[in-house]
PDB file of N, CA and C in Angstrom:
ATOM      1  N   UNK A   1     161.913 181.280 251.430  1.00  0.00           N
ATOM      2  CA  UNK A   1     163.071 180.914 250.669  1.00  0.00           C
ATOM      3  C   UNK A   1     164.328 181.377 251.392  1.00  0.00           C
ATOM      4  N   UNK A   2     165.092 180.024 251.641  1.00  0.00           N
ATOM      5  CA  UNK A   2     166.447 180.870 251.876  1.00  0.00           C
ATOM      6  C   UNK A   2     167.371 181.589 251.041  1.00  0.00           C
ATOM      7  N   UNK A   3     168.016 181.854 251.680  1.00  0.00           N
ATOM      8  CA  UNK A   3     169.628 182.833 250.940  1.00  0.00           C
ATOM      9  C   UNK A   3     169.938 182.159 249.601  1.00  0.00           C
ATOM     10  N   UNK A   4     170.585 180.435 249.819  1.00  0.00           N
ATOM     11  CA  UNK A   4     170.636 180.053 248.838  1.00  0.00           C
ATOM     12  C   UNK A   4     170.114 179.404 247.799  1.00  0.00           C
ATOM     13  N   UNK A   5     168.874 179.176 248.228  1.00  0.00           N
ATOM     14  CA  UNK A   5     167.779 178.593 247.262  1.00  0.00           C
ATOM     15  C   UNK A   5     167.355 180.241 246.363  1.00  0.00           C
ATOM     16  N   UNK A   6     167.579 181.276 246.772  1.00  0.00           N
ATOM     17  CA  UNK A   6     167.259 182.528 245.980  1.00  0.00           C
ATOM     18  C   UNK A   6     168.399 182.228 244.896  1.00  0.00           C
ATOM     19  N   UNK A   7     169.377 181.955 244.947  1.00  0.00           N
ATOM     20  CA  UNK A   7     170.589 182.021 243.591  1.00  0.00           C
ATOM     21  C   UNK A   7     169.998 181.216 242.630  1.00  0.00           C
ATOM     22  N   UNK A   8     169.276 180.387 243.307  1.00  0.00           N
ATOM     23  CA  UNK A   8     169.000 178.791 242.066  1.00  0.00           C
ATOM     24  C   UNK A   8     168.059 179.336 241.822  1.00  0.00           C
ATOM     25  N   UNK A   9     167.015 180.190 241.810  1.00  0.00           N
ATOM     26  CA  UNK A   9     165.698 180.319 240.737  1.00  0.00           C
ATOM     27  C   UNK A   9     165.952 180.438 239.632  1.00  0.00           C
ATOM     28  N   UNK A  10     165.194 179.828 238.825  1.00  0.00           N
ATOM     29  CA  UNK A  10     164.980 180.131 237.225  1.00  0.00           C
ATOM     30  C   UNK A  10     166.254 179.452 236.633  1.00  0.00           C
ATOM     31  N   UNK A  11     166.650 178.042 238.031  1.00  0.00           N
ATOM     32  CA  UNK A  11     167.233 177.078 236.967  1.00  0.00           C
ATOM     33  C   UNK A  11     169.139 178.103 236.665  1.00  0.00           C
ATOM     34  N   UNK A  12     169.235 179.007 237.476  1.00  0.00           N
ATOM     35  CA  UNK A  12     170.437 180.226 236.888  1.00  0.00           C
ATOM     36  C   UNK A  12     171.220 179.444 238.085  1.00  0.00           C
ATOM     37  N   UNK A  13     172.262 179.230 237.565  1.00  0.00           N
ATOM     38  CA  UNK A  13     173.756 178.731 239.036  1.00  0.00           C
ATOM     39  C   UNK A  13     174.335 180.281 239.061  1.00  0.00           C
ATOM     40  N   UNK A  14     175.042 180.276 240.656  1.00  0.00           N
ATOM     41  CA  UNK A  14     175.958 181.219 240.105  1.00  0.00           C
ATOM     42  C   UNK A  14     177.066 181.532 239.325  1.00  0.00           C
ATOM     43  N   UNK A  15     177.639 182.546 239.032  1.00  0.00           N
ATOM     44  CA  UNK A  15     178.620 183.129 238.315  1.00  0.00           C
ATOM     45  C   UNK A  15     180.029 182.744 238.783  1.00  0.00           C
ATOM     46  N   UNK A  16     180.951 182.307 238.041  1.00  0.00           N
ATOM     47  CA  UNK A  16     182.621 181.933 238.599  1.00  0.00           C
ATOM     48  C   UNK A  16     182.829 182.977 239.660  1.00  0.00           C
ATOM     49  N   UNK A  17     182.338 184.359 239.660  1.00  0.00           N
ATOM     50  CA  UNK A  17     182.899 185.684 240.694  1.00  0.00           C
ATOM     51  C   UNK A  17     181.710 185.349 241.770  1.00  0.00           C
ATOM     52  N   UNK A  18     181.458 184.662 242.365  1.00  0.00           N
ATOM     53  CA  UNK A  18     180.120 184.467 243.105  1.00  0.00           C
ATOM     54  C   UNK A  18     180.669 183.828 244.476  1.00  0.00           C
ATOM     55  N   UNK A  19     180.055 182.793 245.071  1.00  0.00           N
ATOM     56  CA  UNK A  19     180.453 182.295 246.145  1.00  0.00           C
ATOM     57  C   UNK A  19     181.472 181.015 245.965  1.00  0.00           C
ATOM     58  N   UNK A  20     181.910 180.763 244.531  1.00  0.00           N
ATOM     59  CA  UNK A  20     182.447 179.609 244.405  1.00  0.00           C
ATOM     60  C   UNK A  20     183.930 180.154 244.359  1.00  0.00           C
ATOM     61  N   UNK A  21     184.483 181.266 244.423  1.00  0.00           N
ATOM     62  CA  UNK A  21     185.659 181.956 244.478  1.00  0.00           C
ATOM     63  C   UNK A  21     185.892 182.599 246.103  1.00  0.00           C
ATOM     64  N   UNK A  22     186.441 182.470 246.790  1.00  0.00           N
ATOM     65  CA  UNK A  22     186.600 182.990 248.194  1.00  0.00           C
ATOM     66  C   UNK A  22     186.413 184.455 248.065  1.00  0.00           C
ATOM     67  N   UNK A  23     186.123 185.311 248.687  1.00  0.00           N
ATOM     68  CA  UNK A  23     186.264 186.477 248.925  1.00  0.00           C
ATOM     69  C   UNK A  23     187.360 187.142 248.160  1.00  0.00           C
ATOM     70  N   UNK A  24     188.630 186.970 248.963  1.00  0.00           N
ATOM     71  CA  UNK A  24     189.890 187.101 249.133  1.00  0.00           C
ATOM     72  C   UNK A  24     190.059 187.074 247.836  1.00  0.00           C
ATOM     73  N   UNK A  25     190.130 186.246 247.418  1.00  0.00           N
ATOM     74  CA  UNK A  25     190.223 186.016 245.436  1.00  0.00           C
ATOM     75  C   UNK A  25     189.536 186.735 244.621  1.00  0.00           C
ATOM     76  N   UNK A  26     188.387 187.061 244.952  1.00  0.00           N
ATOM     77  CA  UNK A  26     187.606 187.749 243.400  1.00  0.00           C
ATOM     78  C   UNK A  26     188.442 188.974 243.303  1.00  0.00           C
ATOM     79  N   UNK A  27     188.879 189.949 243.653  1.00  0.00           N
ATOM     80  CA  UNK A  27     189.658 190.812 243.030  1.00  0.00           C
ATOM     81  C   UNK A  27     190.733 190.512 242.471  1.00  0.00           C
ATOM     82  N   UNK A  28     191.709 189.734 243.413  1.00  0.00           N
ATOM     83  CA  UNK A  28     192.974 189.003 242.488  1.00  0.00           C
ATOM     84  C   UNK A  28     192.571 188.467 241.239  1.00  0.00           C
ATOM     85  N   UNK A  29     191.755 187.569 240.937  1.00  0.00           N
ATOM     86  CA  UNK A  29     191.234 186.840 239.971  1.00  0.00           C
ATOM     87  C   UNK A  29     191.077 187.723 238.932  1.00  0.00           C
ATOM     88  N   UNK A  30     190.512 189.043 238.901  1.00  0.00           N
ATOM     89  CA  UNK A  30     189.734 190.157 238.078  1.00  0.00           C
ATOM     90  C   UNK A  30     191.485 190.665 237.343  1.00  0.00           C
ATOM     91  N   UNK A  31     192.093 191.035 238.320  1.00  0.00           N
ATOM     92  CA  UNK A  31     193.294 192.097 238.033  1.00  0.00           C
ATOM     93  C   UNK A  31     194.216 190.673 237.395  1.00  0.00           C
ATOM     94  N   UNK A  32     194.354 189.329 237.687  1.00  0.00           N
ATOM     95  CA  UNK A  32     195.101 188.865 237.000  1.00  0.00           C
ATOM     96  C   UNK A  32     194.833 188.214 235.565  1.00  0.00           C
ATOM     97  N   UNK A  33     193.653 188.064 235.317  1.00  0.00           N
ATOM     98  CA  UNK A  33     192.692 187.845 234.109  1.00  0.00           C
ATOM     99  C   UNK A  33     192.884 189.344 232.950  1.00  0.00           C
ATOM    100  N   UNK A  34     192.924 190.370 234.150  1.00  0.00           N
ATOM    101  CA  UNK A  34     193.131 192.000 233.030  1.00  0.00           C
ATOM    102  C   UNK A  34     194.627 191.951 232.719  1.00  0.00           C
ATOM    103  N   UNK A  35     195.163 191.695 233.747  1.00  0.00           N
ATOM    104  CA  UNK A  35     196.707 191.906 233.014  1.00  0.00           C
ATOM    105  C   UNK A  35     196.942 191.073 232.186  1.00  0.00           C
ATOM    106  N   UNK A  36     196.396 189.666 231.964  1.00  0.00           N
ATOM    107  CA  UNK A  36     196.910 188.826 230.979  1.00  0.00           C
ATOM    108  C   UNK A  36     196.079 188.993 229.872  1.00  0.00           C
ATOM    109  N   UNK A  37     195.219 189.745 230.020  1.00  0.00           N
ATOM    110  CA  UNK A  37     194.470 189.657 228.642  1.00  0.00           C
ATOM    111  C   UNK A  37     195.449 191.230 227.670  1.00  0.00           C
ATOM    112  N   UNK A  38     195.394 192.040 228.439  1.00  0.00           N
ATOM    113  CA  UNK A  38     196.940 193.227 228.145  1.00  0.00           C
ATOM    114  C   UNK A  38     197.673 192.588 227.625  1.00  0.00           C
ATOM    115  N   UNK A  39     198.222 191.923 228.600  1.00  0.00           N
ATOM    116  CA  UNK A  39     199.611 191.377 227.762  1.00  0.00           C
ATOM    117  C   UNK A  39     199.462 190.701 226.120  1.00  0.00           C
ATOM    118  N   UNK A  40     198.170 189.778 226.132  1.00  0.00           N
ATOM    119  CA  UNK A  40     197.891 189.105 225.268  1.00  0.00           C
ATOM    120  C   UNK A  40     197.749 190.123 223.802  1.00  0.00           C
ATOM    121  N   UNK A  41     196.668 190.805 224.419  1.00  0.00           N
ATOM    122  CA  UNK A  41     196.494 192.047 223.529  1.00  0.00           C
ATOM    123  C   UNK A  41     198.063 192.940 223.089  1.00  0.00           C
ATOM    124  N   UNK A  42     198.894 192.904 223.712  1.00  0.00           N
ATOM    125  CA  UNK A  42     199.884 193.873 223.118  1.00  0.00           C
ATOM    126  C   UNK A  42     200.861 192.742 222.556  1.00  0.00           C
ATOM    127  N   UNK A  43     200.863 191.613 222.929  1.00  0.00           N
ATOM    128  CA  UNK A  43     201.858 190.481 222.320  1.00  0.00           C
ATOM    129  C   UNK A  43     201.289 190.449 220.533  1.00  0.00           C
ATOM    130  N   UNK A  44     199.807 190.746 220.322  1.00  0.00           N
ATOM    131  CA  UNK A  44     199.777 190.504 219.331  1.00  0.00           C
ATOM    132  C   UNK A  44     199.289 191.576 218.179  1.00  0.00           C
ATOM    133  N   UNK A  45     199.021 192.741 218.852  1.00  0.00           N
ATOM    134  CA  UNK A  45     199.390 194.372 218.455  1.00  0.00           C
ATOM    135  C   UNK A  45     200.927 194.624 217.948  1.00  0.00           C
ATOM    136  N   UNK A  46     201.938 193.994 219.087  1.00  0.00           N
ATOM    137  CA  UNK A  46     203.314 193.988 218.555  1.00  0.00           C
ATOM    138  C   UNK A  46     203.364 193.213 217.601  1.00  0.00           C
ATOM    139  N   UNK A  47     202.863 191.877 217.053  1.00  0.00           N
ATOM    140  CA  UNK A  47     202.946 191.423 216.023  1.00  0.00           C
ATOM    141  C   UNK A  47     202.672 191.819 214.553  1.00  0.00           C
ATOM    142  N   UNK A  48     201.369 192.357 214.604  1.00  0.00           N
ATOM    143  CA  UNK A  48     200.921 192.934 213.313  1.00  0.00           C
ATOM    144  C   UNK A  48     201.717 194.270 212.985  1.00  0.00           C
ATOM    145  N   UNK A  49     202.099 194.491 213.921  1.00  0.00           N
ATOM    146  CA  UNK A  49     203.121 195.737 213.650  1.00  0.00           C
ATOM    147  C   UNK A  49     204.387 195.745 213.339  1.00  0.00           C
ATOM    148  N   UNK A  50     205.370 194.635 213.263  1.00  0.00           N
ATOM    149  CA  UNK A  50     206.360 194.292 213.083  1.00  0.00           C
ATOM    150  C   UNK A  50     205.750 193.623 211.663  1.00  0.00           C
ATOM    151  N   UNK A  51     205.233 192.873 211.540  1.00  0.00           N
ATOM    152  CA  UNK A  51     204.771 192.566 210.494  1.00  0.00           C
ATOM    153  C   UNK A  51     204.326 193.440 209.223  1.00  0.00           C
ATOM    154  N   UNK A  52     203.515 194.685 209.665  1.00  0.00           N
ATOM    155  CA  UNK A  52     202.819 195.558 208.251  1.00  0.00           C
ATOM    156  C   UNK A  52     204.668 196.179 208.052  1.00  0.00           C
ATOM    157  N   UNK A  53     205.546 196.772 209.087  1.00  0.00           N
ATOM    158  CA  UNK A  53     206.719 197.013 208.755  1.00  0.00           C
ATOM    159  C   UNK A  53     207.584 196.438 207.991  1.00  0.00           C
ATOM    160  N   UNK A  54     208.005 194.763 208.157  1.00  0.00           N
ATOM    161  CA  UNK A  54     208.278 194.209 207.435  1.00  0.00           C
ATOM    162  C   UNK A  54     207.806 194.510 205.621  1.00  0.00           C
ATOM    163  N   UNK A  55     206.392 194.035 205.776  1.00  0.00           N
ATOM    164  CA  UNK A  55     205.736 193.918 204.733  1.00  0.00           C
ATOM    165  C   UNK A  55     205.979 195.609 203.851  1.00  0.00           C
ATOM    166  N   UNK A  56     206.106 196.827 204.415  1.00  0.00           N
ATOM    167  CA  UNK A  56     206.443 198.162 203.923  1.00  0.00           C
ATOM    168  C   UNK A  56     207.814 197.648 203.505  1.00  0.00           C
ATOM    169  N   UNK A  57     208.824 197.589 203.965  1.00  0.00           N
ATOM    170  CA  UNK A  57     210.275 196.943 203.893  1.00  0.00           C
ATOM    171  C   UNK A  57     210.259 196.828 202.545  1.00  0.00           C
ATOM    172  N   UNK A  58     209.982 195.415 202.501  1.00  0.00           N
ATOM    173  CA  UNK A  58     210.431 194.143 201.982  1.00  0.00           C
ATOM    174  C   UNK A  58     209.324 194.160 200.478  1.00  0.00           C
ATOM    175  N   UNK A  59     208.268 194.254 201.120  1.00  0.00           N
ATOM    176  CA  UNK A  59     207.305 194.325 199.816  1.00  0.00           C
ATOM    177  C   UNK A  59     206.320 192.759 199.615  1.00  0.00           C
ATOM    178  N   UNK A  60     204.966 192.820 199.102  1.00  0.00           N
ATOM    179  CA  UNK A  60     204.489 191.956 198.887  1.00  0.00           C
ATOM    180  C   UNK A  60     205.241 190.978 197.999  1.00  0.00           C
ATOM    181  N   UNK A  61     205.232 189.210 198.002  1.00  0.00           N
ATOM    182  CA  UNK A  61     205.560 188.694 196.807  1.00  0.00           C
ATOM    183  C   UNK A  61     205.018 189.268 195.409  1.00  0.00           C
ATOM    184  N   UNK A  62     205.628 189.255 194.555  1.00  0.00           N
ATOM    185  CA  UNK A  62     204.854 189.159 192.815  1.00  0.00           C
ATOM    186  C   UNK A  62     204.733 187.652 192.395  1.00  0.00           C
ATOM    187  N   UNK A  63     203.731 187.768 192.020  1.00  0.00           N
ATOM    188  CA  UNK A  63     202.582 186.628 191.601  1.00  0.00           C
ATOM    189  C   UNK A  63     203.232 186.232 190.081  1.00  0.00           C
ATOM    190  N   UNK A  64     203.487 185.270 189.594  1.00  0.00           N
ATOM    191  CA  UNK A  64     203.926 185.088 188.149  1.00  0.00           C
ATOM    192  C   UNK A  64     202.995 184.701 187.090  1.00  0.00           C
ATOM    193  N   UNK A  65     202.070 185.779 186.330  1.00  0.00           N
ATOM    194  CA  UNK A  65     201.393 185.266 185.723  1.00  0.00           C
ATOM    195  C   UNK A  65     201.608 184.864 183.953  1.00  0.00           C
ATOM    196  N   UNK A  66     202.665 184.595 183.946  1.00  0.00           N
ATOM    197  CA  UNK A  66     202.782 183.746 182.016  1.00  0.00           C
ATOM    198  C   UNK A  66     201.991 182.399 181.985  1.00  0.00           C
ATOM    199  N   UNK A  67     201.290 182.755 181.379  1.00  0.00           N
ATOM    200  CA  UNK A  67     200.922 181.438 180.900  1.00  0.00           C
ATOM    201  C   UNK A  67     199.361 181.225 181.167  1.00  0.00           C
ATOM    202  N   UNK A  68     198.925 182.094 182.382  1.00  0.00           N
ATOM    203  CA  UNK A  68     197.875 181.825 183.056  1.00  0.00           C
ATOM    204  C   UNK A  68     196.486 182.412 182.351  1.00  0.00           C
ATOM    205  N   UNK A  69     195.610 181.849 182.170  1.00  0.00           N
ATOM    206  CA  UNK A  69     194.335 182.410 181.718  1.00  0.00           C
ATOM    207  C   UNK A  69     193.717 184.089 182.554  1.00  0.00           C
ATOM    208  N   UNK A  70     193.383 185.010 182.026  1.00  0.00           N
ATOM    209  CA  UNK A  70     192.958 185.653 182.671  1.00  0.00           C
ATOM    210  C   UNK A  70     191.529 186.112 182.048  1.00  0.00           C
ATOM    211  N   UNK A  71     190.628 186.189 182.594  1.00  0.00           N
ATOM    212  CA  UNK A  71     189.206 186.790 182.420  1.00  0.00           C
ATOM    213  C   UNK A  71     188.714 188.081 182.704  1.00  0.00           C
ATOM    214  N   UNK A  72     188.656 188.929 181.687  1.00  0.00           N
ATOM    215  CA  UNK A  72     188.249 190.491 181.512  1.00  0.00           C
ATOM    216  C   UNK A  72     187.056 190.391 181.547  1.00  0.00           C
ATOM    217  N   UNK A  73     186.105 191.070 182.633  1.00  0.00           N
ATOM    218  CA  UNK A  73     184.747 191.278 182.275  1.00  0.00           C
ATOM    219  C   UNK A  73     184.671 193.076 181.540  1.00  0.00           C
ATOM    220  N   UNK A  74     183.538 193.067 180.503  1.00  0.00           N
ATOM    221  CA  UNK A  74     183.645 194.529 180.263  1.00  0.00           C
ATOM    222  C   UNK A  74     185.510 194.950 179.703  1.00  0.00           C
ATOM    223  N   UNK A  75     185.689 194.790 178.733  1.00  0.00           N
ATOM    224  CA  UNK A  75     186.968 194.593 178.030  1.00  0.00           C
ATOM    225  C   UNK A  75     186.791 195.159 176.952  1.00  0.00           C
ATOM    226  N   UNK A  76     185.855 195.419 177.142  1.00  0.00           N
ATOM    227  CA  UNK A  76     185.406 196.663 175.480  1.00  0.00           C
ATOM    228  C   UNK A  76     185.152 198.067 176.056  1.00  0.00           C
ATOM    229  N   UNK A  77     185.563 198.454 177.248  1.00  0.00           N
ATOM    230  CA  UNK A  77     185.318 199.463 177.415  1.00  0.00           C
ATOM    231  C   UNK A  77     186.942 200.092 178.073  1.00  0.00           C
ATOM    232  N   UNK A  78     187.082 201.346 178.391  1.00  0.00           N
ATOM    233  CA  UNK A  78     188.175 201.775 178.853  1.00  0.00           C
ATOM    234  C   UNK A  78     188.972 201.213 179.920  1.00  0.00           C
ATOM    235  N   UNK A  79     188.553 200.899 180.702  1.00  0.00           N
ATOM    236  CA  UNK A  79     189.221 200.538 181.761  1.00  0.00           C
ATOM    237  C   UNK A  79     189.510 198.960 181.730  1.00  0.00           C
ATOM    238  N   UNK A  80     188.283 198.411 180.965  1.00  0.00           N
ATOM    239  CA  UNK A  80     188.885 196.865 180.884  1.00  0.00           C
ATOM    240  C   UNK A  80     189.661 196.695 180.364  1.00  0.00           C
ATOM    241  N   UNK A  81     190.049 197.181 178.945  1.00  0.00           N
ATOM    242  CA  UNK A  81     190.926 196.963 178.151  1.00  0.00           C
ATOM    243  C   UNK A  81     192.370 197.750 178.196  1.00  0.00           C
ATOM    244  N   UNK A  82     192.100 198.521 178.973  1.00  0.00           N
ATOM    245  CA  UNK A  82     193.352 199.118 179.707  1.00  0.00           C
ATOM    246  C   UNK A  82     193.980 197.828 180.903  1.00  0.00           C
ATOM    247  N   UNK A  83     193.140 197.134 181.520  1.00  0.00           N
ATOM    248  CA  UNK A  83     193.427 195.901 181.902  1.00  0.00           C
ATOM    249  C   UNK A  83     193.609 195.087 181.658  1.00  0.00           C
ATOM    250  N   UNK A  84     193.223 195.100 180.311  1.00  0.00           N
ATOM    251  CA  UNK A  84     193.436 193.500 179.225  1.00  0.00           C
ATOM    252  C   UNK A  84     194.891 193.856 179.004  1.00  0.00           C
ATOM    253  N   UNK A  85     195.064 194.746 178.523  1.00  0.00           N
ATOM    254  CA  UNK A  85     196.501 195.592 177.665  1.00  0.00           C
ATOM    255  C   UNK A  85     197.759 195.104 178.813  1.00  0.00           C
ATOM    256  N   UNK A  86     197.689 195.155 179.781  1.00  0.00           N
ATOM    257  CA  UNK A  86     198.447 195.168 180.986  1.00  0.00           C
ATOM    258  C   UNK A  86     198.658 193.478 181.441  1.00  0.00           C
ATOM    259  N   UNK A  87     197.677 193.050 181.256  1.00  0.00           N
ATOM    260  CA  UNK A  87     197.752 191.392 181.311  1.00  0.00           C
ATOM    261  C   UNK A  87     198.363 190.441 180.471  1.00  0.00           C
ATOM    262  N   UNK A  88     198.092 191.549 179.438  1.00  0.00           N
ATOM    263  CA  UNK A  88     198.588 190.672 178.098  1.00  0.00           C
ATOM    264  C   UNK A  88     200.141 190.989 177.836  1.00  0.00           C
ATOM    265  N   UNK A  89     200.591 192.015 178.514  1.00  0.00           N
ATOM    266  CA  UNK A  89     201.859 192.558 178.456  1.00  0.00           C
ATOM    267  C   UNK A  89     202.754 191.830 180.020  1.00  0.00           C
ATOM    268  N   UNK A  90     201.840 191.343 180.474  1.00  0.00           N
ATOM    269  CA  UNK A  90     202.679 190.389 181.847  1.00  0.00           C
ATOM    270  C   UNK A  90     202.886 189.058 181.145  1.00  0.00           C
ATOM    271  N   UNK A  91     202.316 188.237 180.142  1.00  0.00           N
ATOM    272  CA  UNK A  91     202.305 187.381 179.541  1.00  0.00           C
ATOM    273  C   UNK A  91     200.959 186.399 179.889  1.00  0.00           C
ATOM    274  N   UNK A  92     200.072 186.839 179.790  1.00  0.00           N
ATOM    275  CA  UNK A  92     198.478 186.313 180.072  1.00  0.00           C
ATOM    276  C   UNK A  92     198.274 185.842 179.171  1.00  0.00           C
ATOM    277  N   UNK A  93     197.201 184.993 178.718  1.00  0.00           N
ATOM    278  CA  UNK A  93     196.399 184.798 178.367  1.00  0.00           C
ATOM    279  C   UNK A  93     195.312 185.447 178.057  1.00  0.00           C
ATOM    280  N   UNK A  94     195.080 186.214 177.576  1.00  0.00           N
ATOM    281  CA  UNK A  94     193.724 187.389 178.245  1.00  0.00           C
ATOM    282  C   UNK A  94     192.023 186.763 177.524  1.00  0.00           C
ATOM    283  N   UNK A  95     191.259 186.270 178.107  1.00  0.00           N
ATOM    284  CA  UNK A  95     189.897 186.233 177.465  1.00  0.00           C
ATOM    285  C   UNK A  95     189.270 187.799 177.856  1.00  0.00           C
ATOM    286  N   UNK A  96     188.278 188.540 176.562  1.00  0.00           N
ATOM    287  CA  UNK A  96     187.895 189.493 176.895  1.00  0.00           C
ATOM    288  C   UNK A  96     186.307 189.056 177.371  1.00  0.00           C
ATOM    289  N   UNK A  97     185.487 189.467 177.800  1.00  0.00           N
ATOM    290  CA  UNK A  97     184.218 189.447 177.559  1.00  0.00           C
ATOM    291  C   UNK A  97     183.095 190.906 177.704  1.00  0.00           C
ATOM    292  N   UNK A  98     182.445 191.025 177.297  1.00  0.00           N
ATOM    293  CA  UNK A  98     181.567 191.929 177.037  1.00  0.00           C
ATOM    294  C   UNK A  98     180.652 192.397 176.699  1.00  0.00           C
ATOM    295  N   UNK A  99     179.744 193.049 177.639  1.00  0.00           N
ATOM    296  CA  UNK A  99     177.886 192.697 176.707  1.00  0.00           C
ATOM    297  C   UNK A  99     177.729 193.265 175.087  1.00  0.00           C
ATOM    298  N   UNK A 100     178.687 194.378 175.295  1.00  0.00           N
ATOM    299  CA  UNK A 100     178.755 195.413 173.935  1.00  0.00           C
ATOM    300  C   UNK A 100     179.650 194.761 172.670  1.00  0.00           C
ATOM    301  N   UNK A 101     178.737 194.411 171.708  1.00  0.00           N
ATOM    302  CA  UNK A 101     179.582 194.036 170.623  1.00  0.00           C
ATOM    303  C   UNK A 101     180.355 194.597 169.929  1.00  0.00           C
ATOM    304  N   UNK A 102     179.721 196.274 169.824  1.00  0.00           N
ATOM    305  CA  UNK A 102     180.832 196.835 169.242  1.00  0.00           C
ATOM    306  C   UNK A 102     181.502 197.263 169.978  1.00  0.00           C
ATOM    307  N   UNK A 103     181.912 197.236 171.228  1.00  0.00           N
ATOM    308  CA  UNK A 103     183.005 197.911 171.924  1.00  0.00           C
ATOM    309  C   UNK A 103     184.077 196.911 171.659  1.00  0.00           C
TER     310      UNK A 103
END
């Protein structure tokens, strides 16, 4: 077997960093692929970060719920109905539901 019939076994081509890139190039190729993937990476690190700032700023929208149906599961117990109470005081709708009848 020659040199290059050894690359082709098992049906495998070579790799883009292999003989199909000159010499001369596979390192350039490596270092300019890393710096742009950096850059890429901090273009959009700087984004989410200007962004969660904003969002600290400024504040999430509020959602307007009058009018809107809301569904309590477990509403007979403390915490649901401490949630019902709060829904119904935004102007909800509130359905309760609950396995416990007497709660």
């Amino acid at each position: 077997m020659s040199t290059e019939t050894q690359e082709y076994t098992n049906g495998m081509r070579p790799g883009p960093l292999t003989r199909e890139i000159p010499e001369c190039m596979r390192d350039k190729y490596t270092v300019v692929q890393t710096v742009f993937d950096v850059l890429a990476f901090l273009m959009v690190a700087i984004g989410y970060i200007i962004q969660a700032i904003y969002r600290t700023i400024v504040g999430y929208p509020k959602k307007d719920l009058k009018g809107s149906i809301a569904l309590v599961t477990g509403g007979g117990g403390g915490l649901g109905s401490l949630i019902a109470l709060r829904l119904a005081r935004l102007g909800c709708v509130v359905v309760l539901w609950d396995i416990n009848k007497q709660g």
